[in-house]
Each structure stands twice: as structure tokens, then as C-alpha cells.
N, C-alpha and C. Protein backbone atom coordinates (compact mmCIF):
# COMPACT_ATOMS: atom_id res chain seq x y z
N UNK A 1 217.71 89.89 174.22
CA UNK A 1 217.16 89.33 173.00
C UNK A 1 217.03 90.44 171.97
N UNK A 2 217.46 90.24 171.00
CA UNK A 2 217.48 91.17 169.68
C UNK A 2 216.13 91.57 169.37
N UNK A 3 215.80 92.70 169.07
CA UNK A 3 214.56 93.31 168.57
C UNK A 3 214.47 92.78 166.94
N UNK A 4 213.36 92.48 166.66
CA UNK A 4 213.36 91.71 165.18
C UNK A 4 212.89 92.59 164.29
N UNK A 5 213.70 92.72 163.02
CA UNK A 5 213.71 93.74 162.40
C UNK A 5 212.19 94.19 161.09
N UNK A 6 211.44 95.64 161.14
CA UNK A 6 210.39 95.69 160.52
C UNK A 6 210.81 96.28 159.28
N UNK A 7 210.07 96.25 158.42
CA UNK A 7 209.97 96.82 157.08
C UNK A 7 208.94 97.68 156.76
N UNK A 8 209.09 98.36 156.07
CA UNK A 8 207.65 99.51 155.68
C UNK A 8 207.53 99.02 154.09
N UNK A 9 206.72 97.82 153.89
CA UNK A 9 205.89 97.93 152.14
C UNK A 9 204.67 98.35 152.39
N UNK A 10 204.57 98.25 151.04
CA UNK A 10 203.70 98.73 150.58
C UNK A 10 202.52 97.58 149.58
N UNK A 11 201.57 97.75 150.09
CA UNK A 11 200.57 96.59 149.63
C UNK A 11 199.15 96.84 149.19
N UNK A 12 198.86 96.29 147.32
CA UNK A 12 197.95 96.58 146.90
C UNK A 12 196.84 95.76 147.43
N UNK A 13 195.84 96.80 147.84
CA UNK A 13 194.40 96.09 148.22
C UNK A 13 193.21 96.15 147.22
N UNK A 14 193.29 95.72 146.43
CA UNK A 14 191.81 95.93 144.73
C UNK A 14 192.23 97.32 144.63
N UNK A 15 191.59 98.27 144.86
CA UNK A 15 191.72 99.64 143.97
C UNK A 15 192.84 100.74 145.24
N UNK A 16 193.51 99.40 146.04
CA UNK A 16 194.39 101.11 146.85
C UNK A 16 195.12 100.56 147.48
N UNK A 17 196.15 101.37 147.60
CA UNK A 17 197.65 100.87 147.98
C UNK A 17 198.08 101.44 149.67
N UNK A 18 198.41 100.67 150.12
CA UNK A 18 198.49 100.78 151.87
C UNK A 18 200.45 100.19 152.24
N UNK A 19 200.59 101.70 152.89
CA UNK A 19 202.07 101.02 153.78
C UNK A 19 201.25 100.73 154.66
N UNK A 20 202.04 99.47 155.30
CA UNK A 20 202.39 98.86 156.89
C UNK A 20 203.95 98.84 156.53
N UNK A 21 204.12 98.54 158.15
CA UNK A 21 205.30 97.88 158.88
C UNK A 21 205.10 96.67 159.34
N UNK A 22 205.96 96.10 158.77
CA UNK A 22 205.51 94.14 159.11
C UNK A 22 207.24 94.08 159.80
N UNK A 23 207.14 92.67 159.90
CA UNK A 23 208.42 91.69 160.90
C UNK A 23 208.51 91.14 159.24
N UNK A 24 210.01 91.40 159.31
CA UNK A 24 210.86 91.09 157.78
C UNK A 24 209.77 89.51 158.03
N UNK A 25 210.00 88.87 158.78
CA UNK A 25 209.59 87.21 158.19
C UNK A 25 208.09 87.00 158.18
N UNK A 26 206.92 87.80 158.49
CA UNK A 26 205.71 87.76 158.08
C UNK A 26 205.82 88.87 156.90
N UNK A 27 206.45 89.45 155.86
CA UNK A 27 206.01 90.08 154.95
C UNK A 27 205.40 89.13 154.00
N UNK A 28 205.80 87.87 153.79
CA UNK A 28 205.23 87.22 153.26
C UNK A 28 203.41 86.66 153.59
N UNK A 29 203.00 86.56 154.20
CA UNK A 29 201.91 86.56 154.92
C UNK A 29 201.38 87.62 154.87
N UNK A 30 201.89 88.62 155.09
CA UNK A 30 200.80 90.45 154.66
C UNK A 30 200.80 90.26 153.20
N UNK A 31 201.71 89.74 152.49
CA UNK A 31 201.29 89.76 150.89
C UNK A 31 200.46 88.98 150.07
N UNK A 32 200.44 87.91 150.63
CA UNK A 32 199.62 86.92 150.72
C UNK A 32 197.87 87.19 150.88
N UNK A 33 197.99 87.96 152.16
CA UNK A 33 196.39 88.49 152.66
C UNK A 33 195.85 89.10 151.43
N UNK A 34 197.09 90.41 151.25
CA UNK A 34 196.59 91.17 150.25
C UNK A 34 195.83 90.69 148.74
N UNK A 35 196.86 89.84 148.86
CA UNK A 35 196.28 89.36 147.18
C UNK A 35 195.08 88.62 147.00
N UNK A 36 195.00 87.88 148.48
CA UNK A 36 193.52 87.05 148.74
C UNK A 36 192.33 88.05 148.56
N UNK A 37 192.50 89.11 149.36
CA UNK A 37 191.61 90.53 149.79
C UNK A 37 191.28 90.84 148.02
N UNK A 38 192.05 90.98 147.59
CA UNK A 38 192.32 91.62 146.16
C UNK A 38 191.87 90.52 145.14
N UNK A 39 191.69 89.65 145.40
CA UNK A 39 191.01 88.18 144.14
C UNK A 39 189.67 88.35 144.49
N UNK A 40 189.52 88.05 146.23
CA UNK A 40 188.09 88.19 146.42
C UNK A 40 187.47 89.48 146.04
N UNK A 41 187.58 90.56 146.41
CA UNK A 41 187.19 91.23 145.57
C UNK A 41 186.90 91.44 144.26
N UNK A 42 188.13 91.13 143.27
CA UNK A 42 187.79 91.39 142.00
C UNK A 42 186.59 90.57 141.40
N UNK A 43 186.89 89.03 142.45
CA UNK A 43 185.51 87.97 142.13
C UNK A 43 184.22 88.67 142.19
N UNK A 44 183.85 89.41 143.46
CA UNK A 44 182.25 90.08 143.31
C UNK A 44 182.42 91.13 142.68
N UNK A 45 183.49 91.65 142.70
CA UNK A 45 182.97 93.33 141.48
C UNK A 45 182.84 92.41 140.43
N UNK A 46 183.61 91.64 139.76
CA UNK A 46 183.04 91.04 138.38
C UNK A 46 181.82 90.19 138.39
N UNK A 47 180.82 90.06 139.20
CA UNK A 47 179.53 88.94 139.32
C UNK A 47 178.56 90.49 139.95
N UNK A 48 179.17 91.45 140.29
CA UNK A 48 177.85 92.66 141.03
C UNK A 48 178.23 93.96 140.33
N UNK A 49 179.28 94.22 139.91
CA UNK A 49 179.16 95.85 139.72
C UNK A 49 178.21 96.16 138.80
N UNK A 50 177.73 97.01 138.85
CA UNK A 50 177.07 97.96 138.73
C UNK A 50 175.39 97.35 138.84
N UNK A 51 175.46 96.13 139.21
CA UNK A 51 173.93 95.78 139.96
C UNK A 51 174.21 95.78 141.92
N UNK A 52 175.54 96.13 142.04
CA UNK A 52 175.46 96.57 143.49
C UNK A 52 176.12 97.54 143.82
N UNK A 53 176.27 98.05 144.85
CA UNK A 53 176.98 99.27 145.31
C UNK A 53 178.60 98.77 145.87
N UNK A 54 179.61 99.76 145.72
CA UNK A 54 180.98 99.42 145.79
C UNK A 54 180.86 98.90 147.42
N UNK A 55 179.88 99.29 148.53
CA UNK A 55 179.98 98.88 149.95
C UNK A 55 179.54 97.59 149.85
N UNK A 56 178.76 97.02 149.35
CA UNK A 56 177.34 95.92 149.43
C UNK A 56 179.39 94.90 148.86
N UNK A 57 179.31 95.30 147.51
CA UNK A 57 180.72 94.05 147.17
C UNK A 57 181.74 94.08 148.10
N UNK A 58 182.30 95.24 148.91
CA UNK A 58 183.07 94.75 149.67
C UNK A 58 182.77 94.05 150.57
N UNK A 59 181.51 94.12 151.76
CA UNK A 59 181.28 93.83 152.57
C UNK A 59 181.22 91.99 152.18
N UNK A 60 180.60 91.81 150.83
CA UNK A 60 180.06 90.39 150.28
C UNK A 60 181.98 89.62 150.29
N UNK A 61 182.78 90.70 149.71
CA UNK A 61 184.21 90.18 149.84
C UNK A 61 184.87 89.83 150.86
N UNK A 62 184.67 90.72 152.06
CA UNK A 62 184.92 90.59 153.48
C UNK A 62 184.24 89.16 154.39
N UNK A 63 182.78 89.28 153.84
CA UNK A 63 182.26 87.96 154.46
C UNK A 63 182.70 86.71 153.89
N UNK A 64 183.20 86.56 152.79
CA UNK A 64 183.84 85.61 152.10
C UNK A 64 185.09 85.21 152.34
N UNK A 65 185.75 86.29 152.99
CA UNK A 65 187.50 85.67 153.45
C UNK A 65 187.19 85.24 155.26
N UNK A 66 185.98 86.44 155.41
CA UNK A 66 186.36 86.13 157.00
C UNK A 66 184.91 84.45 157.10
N UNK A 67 184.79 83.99 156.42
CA UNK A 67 183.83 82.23 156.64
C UNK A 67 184.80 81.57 156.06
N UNK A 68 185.82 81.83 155.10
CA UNK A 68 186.98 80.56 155.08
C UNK A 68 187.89 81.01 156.56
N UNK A 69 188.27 82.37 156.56
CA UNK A 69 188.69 82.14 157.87
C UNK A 69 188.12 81.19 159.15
N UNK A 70 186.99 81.37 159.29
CA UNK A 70 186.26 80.81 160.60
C UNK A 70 186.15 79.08 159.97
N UNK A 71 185.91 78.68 159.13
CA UNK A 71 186.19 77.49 158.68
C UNK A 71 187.67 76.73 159.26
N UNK A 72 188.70 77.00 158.65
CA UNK A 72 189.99 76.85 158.82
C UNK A 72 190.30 76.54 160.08
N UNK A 73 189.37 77.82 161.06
CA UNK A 73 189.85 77.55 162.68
C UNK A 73 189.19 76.68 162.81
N UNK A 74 187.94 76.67 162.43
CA UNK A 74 186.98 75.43 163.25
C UNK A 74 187.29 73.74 162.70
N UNK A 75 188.12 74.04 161.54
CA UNK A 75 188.47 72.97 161.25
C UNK A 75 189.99 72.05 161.80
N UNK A 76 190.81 73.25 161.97
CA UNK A 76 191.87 73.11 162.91
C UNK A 76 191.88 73.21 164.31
N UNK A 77 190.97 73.57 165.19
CA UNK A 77 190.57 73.46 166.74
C UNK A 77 190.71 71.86 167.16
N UNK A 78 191.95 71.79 167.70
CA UNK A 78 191.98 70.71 168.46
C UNK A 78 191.89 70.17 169.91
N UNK A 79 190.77 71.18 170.24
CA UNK A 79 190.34 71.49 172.13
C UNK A 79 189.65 70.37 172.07
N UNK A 80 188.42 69.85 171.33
CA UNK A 80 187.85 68.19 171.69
C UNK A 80 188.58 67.27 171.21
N UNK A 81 189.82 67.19 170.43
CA UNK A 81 190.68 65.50 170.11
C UNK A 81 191.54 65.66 171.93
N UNK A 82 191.81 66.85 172.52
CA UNK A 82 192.62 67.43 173.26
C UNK A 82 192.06 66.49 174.68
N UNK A 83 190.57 66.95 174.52
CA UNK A 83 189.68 66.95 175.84
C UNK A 83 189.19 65.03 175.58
N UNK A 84 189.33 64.70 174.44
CA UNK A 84 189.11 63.06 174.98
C UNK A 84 190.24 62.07 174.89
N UNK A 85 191.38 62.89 174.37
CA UNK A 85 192.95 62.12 174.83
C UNK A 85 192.85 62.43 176.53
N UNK A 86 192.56 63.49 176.93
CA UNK A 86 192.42 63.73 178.65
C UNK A 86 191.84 62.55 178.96
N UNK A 87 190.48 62.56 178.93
CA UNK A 87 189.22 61.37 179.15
C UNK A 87 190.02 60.26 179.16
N UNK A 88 190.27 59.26 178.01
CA UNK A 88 190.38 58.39 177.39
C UNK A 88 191.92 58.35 178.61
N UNK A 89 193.20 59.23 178.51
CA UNK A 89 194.03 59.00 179.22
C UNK A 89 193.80 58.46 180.89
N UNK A 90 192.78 59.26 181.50
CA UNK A 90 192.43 59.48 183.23
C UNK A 90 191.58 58.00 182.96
N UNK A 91 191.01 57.31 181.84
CA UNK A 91 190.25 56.06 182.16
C UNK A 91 191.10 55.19 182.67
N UNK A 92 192.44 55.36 181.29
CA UNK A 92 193.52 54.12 181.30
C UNK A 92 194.30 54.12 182.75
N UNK A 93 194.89 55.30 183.13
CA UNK A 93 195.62 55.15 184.03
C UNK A 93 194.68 54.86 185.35
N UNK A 94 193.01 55.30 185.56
CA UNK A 94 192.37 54.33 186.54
C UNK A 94 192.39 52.87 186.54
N UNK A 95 192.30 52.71 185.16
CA UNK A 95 191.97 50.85 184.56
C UNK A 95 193.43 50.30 185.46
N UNK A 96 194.48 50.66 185.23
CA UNK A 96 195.80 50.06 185.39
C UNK A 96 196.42 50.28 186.95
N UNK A 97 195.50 51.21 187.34
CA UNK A 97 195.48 51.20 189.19
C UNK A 97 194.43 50.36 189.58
N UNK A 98 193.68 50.06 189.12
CA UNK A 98 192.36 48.80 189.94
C UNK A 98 192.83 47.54 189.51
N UNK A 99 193.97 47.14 188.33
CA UNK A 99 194.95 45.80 187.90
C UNK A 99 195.85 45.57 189.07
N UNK A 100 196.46 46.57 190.29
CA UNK A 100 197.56 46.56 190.53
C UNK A 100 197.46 45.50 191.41
């Protein structure tokens, strides 16, 4: 199997610029992050600077991408539709063995 080929960009984060090496077909997705990282931010430096400290806004920026993150999963977790198609399945196929 072919080794899948990486790239070295380069990606602005609010005030600083970072190489990685990504997989050519997630560069899109590292650029993406970035610019999210980089909105949220600019959102609290423009509502806190200079009534907060540059740590206090990032950290407020960080908790803000990573609760839509945890949202998203908890909203996409399909382990209980999963666990009562199980249920709901093991009823039917009892129901249709006590018909036979």
C-alpha cells in the first residue's frame, strides 16, 4: 500500500505562524482549524483586551472551540440510537420465535 503523501504549510494562528506536516487531503481541515482558532480569538481580544490578560483570552478562546467541539460529539454520538436498534431488534426477533 502506497505511503500517502505529506506537505509542510504553514498556518496562521491570531498573532503566529506554525509549520506542520499534514496528509495532502486533510490540509484542508488544518486550515480550516486554523482560521476557526484565529476568529475565535480575534472575537475575545476584541470584547477583553486590555480589560484581560493575553492568557485569560486565549484560554476563554480555547474553551469556546473546545464546548462546540464537545457539543458536535455529543450531538453526533450514536451509541444510544445504536443500543435501542439492539433492544428493539433482540425484542422482534424473540416476538417472531414465540409466533412460530
Amino acid at each position: 500500500m502506497p505511503e500517502k503523501e505529506k506537505l509542510n504549510i504553514t498556518l496562521h494562528l491570531y498573532d503566529t505562524e506554525m509549520a506542520v506536516k499534514v496528509y495532502r487531503d486533510e490540509e484542508e481541515v488544518y486550515r480550516n482549524a486554523a482560521k476557526t482558532i484565529t476568529d475565535t480569538v480575534n472575537t475575545y481580544a476584541g470584547a477583553l483586551k486590555g480589560k484581560r490578560s493575553e492568557k485569560y483570552i486565549m484560554y476563554a478562546a480555547m474553551l469556546d472551540v473546545a464546548l462546540r467541539y464537545a457539543k458536535e460529539a455529543k450531538r453526533n454520538d450514536t451509541v444510544p440510537y445504536s443500543d435501542i436498534l439492539g433492544k428493539l431488534t433482540s425484542e422482534i426477533e424473540e416476538a417472531l420465535k414465540n409466533n412460530d
